[in-house]
Protein backbone atom coordinates (compact mmCIF):
# COMPACT_ATOMS: atom_id res chain seq x y z
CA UNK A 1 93.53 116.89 97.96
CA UNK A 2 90.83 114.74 99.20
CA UNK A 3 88.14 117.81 98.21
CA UNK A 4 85.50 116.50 95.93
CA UNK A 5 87.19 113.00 95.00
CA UNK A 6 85.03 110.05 94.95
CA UNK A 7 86.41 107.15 96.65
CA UNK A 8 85.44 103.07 96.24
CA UNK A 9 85.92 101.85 100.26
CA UNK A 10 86.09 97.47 99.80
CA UNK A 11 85.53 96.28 103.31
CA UNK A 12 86.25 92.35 103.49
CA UNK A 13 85.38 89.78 106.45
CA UNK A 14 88.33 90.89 109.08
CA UNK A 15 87.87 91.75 112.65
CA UNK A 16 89.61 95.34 111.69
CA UNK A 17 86.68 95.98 109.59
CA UNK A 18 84.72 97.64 112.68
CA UNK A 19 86.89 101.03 112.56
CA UNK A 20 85.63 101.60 108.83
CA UNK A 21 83.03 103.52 109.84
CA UNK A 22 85.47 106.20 111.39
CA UNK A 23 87.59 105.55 107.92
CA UNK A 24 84.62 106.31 106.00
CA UNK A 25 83.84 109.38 108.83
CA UNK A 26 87.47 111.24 108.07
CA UNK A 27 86.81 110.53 104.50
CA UNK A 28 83.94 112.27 104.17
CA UNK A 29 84.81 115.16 106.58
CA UNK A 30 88.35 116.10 104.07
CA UNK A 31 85.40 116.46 101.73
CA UNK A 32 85.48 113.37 100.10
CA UNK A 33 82.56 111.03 98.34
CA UNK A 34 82.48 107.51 99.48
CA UNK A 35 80.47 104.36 98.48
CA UNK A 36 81.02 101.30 100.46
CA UNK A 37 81.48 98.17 99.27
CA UNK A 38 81.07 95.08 101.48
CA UNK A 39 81.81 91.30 101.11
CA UNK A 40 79.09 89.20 103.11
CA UNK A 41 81.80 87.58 105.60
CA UNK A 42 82.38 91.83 106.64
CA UNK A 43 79.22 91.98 107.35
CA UNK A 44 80.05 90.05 110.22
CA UNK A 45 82.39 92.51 111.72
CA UNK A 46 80.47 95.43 111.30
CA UNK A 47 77.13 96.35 110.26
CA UNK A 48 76.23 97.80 106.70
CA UNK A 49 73.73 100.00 108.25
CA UNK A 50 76.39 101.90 110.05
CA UNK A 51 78.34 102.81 106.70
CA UNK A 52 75.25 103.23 105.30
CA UNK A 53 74.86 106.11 107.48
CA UNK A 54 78.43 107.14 107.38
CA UNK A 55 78.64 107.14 104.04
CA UNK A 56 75.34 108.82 102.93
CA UNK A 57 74.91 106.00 100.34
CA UNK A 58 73.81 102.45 99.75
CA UNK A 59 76.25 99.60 100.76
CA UNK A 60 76.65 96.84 98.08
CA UNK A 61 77.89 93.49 98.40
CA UNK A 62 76.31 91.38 95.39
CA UNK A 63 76.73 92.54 91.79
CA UNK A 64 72.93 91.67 90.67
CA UNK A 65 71.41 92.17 94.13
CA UNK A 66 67.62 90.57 94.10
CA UNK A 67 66.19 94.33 94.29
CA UNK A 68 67.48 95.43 91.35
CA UNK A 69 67.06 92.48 89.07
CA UNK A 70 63.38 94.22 88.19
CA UNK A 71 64.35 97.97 88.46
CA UNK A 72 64.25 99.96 85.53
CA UNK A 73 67.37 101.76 86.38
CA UNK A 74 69.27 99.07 85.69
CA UNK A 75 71.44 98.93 88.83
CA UNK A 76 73.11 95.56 87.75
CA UNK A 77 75.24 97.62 86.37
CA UNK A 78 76.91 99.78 88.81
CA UNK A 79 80.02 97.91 89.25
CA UNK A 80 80.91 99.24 85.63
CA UNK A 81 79.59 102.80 86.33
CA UNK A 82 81.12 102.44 89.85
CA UNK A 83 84.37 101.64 88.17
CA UNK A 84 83.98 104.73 85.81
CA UNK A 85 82.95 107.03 88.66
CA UNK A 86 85.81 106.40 91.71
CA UNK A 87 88.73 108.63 91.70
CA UNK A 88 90.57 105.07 93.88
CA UNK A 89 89.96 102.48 95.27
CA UNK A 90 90.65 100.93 98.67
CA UNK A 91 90.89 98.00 100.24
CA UNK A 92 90.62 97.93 104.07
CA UNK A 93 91.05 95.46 105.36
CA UNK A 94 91.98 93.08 102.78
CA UNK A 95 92.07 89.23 103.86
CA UNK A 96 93.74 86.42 102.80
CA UNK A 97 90.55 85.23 100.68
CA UNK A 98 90.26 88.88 99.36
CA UNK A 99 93.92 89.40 98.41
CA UNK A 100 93.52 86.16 96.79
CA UNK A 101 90.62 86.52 94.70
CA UNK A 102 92.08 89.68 93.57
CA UNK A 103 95.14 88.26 92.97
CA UNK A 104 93.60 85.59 90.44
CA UNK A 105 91.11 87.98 88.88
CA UNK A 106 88.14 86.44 90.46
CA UNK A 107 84.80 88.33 89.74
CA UNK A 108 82.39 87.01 92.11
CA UNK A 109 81.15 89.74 94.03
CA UNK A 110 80.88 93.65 93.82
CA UNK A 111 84.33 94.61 95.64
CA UNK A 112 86.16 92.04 92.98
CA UNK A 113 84.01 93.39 89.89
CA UNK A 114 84.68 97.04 90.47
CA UNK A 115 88.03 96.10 90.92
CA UNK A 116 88.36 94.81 87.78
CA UNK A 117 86.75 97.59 86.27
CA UNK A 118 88.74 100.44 87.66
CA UNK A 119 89.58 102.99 84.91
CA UNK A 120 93.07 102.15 84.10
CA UNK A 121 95.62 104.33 85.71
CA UNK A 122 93.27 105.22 88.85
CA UNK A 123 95.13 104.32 92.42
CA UNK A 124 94.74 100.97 93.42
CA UNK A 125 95.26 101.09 97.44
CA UNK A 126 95.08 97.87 99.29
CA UNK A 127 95.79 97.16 103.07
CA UNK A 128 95.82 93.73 104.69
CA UNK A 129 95.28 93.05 107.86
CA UNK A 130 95.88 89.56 109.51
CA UNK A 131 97.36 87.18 112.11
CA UNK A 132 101.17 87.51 111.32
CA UNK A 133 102.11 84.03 110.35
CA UNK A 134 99.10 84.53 107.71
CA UNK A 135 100.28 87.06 105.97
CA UNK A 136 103.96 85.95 106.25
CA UNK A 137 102.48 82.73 104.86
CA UNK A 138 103.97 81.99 101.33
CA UNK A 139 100.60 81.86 99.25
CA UNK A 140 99.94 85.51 100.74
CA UNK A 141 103.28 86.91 100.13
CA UNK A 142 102.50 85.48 96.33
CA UNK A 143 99.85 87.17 95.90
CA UNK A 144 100.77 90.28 97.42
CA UNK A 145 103.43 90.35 95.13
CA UNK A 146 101.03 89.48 91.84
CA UNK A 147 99.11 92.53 93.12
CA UNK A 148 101.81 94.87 93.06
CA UNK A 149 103.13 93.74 90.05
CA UNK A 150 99.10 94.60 89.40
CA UNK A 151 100.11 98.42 89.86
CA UNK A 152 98.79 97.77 93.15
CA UNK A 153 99.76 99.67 96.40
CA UNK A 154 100.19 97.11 98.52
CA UNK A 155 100.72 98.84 102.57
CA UNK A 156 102.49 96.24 105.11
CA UNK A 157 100.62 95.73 108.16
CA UNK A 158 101.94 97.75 111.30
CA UNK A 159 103.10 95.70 114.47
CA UNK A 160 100.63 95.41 117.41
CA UNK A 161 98.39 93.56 119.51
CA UNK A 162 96.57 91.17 117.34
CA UNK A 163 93.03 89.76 117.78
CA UNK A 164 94.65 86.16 118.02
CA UNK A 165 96.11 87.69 121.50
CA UNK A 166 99.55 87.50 119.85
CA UNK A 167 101.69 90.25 119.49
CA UNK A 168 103.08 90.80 116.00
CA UNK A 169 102.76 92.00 112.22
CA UNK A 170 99.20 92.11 111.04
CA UNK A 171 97.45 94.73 112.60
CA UNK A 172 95.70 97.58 109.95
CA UNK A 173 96.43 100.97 110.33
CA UNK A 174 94.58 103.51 111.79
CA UNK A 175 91.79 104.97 109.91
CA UNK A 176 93.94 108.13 110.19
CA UNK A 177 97.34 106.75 108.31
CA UNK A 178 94.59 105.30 105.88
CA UNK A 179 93.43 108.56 104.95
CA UNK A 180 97.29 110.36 104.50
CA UNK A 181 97.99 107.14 102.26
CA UNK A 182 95.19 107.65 100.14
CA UNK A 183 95.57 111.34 100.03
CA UNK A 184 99.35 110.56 99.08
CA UNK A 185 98.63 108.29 96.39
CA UNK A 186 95.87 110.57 95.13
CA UNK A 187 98.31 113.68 95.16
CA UNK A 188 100.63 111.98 93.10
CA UNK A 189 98.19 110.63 90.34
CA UNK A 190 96.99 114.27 90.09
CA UNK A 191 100.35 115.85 89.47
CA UNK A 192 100.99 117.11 85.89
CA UNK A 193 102.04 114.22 83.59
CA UNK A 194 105.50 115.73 83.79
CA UNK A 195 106.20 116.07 87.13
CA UNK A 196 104.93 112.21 88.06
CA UNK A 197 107.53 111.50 85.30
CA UNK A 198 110.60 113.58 86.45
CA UNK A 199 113.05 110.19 86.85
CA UNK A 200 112.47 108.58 83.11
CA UNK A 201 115.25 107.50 81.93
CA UNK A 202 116.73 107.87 85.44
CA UNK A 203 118.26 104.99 86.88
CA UNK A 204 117.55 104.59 91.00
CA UNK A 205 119.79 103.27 93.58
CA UNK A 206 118.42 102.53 97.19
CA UNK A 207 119.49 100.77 100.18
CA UNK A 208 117.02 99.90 102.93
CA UNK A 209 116.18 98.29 106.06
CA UNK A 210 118.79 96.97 108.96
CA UNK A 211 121.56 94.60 108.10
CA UNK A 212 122.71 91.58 110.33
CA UNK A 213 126.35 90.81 111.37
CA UNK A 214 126.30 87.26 112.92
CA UNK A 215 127.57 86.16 116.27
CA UNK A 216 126.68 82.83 115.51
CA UNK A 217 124.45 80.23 113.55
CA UNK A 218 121.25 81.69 115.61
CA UNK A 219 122.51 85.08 116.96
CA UNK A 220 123.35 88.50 115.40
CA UNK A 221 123.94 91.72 115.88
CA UNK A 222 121.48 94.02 114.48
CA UNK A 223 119.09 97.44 114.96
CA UNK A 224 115.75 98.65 114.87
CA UNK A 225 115.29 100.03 110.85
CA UNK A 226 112.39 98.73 109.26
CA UNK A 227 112.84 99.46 105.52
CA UNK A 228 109.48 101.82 105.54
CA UNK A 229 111.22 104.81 104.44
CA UNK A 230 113.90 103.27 101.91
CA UNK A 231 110.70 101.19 100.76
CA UNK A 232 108.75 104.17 100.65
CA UNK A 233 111.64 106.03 98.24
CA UNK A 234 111.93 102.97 95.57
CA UNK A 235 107.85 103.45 95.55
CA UNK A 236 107.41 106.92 94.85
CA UNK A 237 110.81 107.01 91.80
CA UNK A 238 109.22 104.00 90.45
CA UNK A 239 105.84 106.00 90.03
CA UNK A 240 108.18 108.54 88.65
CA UNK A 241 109.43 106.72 86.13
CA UNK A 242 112.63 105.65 87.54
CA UNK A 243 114.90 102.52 87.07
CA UNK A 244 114.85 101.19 90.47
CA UNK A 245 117.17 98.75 92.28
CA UNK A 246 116.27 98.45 95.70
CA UNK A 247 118.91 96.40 97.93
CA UNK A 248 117.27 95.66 101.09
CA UNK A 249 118.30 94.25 104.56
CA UNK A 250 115.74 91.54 106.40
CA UNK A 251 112.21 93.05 105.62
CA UNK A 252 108.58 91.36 105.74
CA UNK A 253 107.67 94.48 103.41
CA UNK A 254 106.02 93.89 100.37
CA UNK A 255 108.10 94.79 96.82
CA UNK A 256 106.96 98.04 95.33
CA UNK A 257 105.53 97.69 92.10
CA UNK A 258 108.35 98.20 89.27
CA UNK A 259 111.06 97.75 91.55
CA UNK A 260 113.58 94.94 91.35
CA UNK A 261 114.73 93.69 94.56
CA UNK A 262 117.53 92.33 95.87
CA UNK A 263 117.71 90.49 99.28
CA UNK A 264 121.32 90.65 101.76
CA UNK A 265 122.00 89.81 105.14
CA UNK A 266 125.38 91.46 106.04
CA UNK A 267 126.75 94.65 105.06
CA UNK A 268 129.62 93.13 103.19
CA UNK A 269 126.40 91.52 100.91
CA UNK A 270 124.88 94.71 100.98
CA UNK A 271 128.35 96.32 99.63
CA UNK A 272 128.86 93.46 97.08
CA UNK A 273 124.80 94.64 95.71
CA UNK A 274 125.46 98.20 95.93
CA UNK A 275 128.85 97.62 93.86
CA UNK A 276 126.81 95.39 90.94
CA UNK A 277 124.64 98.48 90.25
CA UNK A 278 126.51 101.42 91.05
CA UNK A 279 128.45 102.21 87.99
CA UNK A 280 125.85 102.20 85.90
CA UNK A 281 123.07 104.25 88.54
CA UNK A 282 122.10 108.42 88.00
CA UNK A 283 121.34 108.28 91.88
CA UNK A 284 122.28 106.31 94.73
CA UNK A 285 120.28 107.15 98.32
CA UNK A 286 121.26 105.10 101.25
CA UNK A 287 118.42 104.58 103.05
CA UNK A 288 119.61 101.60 105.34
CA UNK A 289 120.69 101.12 108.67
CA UNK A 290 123.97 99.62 107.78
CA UNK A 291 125.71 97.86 111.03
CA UNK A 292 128.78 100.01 112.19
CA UNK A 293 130.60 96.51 113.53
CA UNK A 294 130.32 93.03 113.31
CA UNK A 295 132.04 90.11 115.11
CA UNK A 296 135.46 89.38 114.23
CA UNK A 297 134.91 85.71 113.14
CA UNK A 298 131.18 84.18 113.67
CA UNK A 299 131.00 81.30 115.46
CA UNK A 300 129.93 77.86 113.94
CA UNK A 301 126.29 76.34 115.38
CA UNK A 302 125.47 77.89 118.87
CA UNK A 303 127.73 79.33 121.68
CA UNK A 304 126.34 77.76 124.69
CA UNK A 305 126.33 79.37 128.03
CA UNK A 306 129.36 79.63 130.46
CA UNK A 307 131.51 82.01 132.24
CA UNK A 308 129.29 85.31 133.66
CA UNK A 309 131.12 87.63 131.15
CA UNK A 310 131.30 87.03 127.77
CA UNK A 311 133.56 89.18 125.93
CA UNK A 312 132.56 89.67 121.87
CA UNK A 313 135.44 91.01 119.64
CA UNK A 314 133.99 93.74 117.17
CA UNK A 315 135.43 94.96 113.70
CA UNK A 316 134.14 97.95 111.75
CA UNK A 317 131.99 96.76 108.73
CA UNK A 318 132.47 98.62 105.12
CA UNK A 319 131.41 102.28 105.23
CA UNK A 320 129.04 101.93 102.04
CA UNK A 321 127.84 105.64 101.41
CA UNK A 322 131.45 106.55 101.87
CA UNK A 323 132.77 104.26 99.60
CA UNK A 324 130.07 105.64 96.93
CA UNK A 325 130.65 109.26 98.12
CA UNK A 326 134.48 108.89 96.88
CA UNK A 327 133.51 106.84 93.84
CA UNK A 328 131.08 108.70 92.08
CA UNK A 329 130.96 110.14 89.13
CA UNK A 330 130.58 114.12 88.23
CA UNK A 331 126.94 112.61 86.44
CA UNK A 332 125.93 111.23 89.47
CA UNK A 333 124.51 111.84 92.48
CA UNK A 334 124.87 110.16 96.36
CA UNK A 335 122.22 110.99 99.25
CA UNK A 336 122.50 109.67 102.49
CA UNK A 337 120.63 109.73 105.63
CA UNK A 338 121.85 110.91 109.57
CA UNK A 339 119.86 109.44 112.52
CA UNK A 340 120.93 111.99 115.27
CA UNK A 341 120.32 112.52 119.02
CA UNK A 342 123.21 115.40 120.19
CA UNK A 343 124.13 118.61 117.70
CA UNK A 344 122.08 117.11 115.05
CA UNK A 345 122.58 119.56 112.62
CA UNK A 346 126.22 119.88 113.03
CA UNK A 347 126.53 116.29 112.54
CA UNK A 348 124.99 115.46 109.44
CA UNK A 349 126.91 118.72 107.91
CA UNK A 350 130.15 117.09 108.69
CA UNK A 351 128.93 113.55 107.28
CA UNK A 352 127.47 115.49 104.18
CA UNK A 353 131.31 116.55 103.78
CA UNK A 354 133.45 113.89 104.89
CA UNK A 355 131.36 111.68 102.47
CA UNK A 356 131.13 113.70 99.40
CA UNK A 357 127.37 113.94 99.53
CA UNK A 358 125.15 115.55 97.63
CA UNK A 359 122.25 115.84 99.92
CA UNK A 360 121.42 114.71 103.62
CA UNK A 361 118.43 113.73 105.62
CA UNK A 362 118.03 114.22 108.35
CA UNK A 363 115.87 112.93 111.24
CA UNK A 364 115.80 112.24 115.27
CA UNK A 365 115.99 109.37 117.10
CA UNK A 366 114.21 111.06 120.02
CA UNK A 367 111.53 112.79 118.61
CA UNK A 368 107.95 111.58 118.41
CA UNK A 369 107.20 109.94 115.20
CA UNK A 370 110.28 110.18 114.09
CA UNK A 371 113.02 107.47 113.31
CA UNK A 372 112.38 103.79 113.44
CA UNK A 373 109.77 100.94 112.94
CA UNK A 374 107.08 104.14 112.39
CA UNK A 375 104.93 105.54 109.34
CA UNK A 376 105.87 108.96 109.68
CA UNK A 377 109.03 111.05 109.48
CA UNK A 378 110.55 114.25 110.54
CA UNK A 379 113.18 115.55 108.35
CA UNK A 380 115.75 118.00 107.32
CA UNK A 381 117.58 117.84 103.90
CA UNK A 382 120.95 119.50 103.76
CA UNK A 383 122.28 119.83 100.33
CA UNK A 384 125.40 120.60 99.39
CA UNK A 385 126.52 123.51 99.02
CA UNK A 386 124.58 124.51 103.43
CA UNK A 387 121.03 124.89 101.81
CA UNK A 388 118.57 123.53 104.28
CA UNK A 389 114.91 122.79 103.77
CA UNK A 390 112.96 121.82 107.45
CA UNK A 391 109.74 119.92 107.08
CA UNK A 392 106.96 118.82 109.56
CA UNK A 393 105.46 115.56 110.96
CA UNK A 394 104.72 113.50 107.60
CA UNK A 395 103.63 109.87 106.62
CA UNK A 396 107.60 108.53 104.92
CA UNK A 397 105.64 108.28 101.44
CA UNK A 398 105.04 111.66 101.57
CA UNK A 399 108.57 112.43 102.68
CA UNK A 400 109.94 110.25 100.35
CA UNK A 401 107.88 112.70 97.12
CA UNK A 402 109.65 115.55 99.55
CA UNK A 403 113.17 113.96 99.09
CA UNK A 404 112.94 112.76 95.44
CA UNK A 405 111.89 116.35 94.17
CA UNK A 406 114.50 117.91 95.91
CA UNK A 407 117.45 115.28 94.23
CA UNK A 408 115.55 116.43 91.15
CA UNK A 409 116.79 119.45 91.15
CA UNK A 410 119.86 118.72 90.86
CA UNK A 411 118.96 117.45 87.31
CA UNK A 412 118.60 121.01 86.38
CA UNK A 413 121.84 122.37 88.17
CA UNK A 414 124.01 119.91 86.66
């Protein structure tokens, strides 16, 4: 997909900016153009010279740059042609000051102009990259949100070792995720009209992320889910035209653009949500990593230390995909997901059943890049009826376009 497509690569002042050259390396070796475009603050992190060479083209950074102002091919203009000529545009890594200035519309350099003057409709990708309490920082989240609201692509940082010496969210991808995003969002913007379209007039469904059951005022009982894949599903059926509700558990993910969100805590709040929409949905996928048991009764304030054994009494939460399994309509459809270790197969066959499923994914909790707090996926659907589709090692926005064109199948069935 990458074959001939002409990419815009906006590198702003952040200490991630020194892998860009191998970004712009992989880039050009899946066949694709790139021109570089720097901010002067990246220039500190890594030299223009070197994606000059990796590139095979001229890094800019100013819009009227003092060599041009008396050449007679007119190069002031290149952040309109440049706008005109890129297939997408990318932003890695985008800083606070960057995601702000885009955020605002700001057109003071050449990575804000050719923003701006991006053919309407072209993929927008940006990635930040920052100390985590910067980008969980309320200004940033803002404008993160403006910016998908934008028709942005907004990617969450991973978790990692961060320059600060802390340990947290903030750290940008590697240059090889960056090029599987961008070949993503450059696969879907090339599908036919019709197929991008598939869920108009659908209306979308999704849980996502981990729930928490509390023990007390500061303790809970939770698990590992990171909302990347239920995220990743609400993305792609929004781009699809799709109606989408997402209901999501505790998530420092960005909203897809399109989407309307709604925030929970427990799985009863998650159950309440998933009730206020489900009526009236076409499709319902539970994507979340719902808590199987909660405390009986959560303590007030903070249970202080004392005897050697503490004994916590457990109840079994609401069994949401059931409940929706049972309740649905013959018009709708219910997906849900199996995490399995032992007889995996076997295992999400009889949850597809004892549910009243439609479809099933499922994945491994022990395989490689597979499962949770990751960017890639494994998975198997199981539809009803014993079909079974097996796919490889993907990024989860790519297995979420895999999921959503099998459920739109059913369309056609039913």
């Amino acid at each position: 997909m990458l074959n001939g497509k002409k990419i815009v690569l906006g590198v702003s002042g952040g200490i991630a900016a020194y892998k860009m050259p191998m970004l712009v390396r992989l880039l050009k070796k899946s066949g694709a153009e790139v021109k570089v475009i720097m901010t002067v603050n990246a220039a500190q992190f890594v030299a223009p010279l070197a994606l000059a060479v990796t590139s095979g083209s001229e890094v800019l950074t100013e819009i009227f740059p003092a060599a041009s102002i008396h050449n007679a091919e007119l190069n002031w203009t290149q952040h309109i042609s440049l706008g005109e000529w890129a297939d997408a545009f990318v932003v890695a890594p985008a800083t606070c000051n960057t995601l702000a200035r885009l955020a605002t519309g700001h057109c003071d350099d050449m990575l804000t102009a050719i923003y701006l003057s991006l053919r309407h409709g072209k993929p927008k990708l940006v990635f930040p990259s920052m100390d985590e309490e910067m980008f969980l920082a309320p200004a940033v989240q803002r404008n993160i949100g403006q910016l998908s609201g934008d028709g942005c692509t907004v990617f969450a940082p991973e978790h990692g070792e961060l320059a600060s010496g802390l340990v947290g969210m903030g750290r940008l991808p590697e240059p090889e995720t960056i090029v599987e995003k961008i070949r993503a969002a450059l696969e879907l913007h090339g599908a036919p009209q019709a197929a991008r379209k598939i869920y108009t007039g659908k209306k979308v469904l999704i849980t996502a992320g981990a729930t928490r059951e509390k023990i007390d005022d500061v303790r809970f009982i939770s698990n590992y889910a990171s909302g990347k894949m239920g995220f990743a599903l609400a993305s792609e059926a929004a781009l699809q035209g799709a109606e989408v509700v997402l209901v999501t558990g505790k998530t420092f993910l960005p909203t897809p653009a399109a989407v309307t969100r709604i925030d929970v805590e427990s799985a009863d709040d998650m159950l309440r949500a998933v009730e206020s929409h489900f009526d009236t949905c076409d499709v319902f996928i539970a994507a979340a990593a719902v808590a199987d048991y909660r405390p009986a009764a959560a303590a007030a304030g903070k249970i202080k230390k004392s005897e050697a054994v503490f004994d916590l009494h457990l109840v079994r939460t609401p069994d949401i995909l059931m409940q929706c399994g049972r309740r649905k309509s013959p018009s709708q459809l219910v997906i849900g997901f199996a995490l399995e270790v032992q007889n995996a197969e076997d295992n999400a066959r009889g949850k597809l059943a004892a549910k009243n499923l439609d479809l099933i994914v499922l994945n491994s909790a022990d395989v490689a890049g597979a499962g949770f707090e990751v960017d890639t996926n494994i998975i198997t659907l199981i539809a009803r009826g014993g079909a079974i589709e097996k796919f490889p090692l993907m990024t989860k926005r790519e297995a979420a376009g895999k999921i959503l064109n099998r459920i739109s199948r059913f369309f056609d069935e039913d």
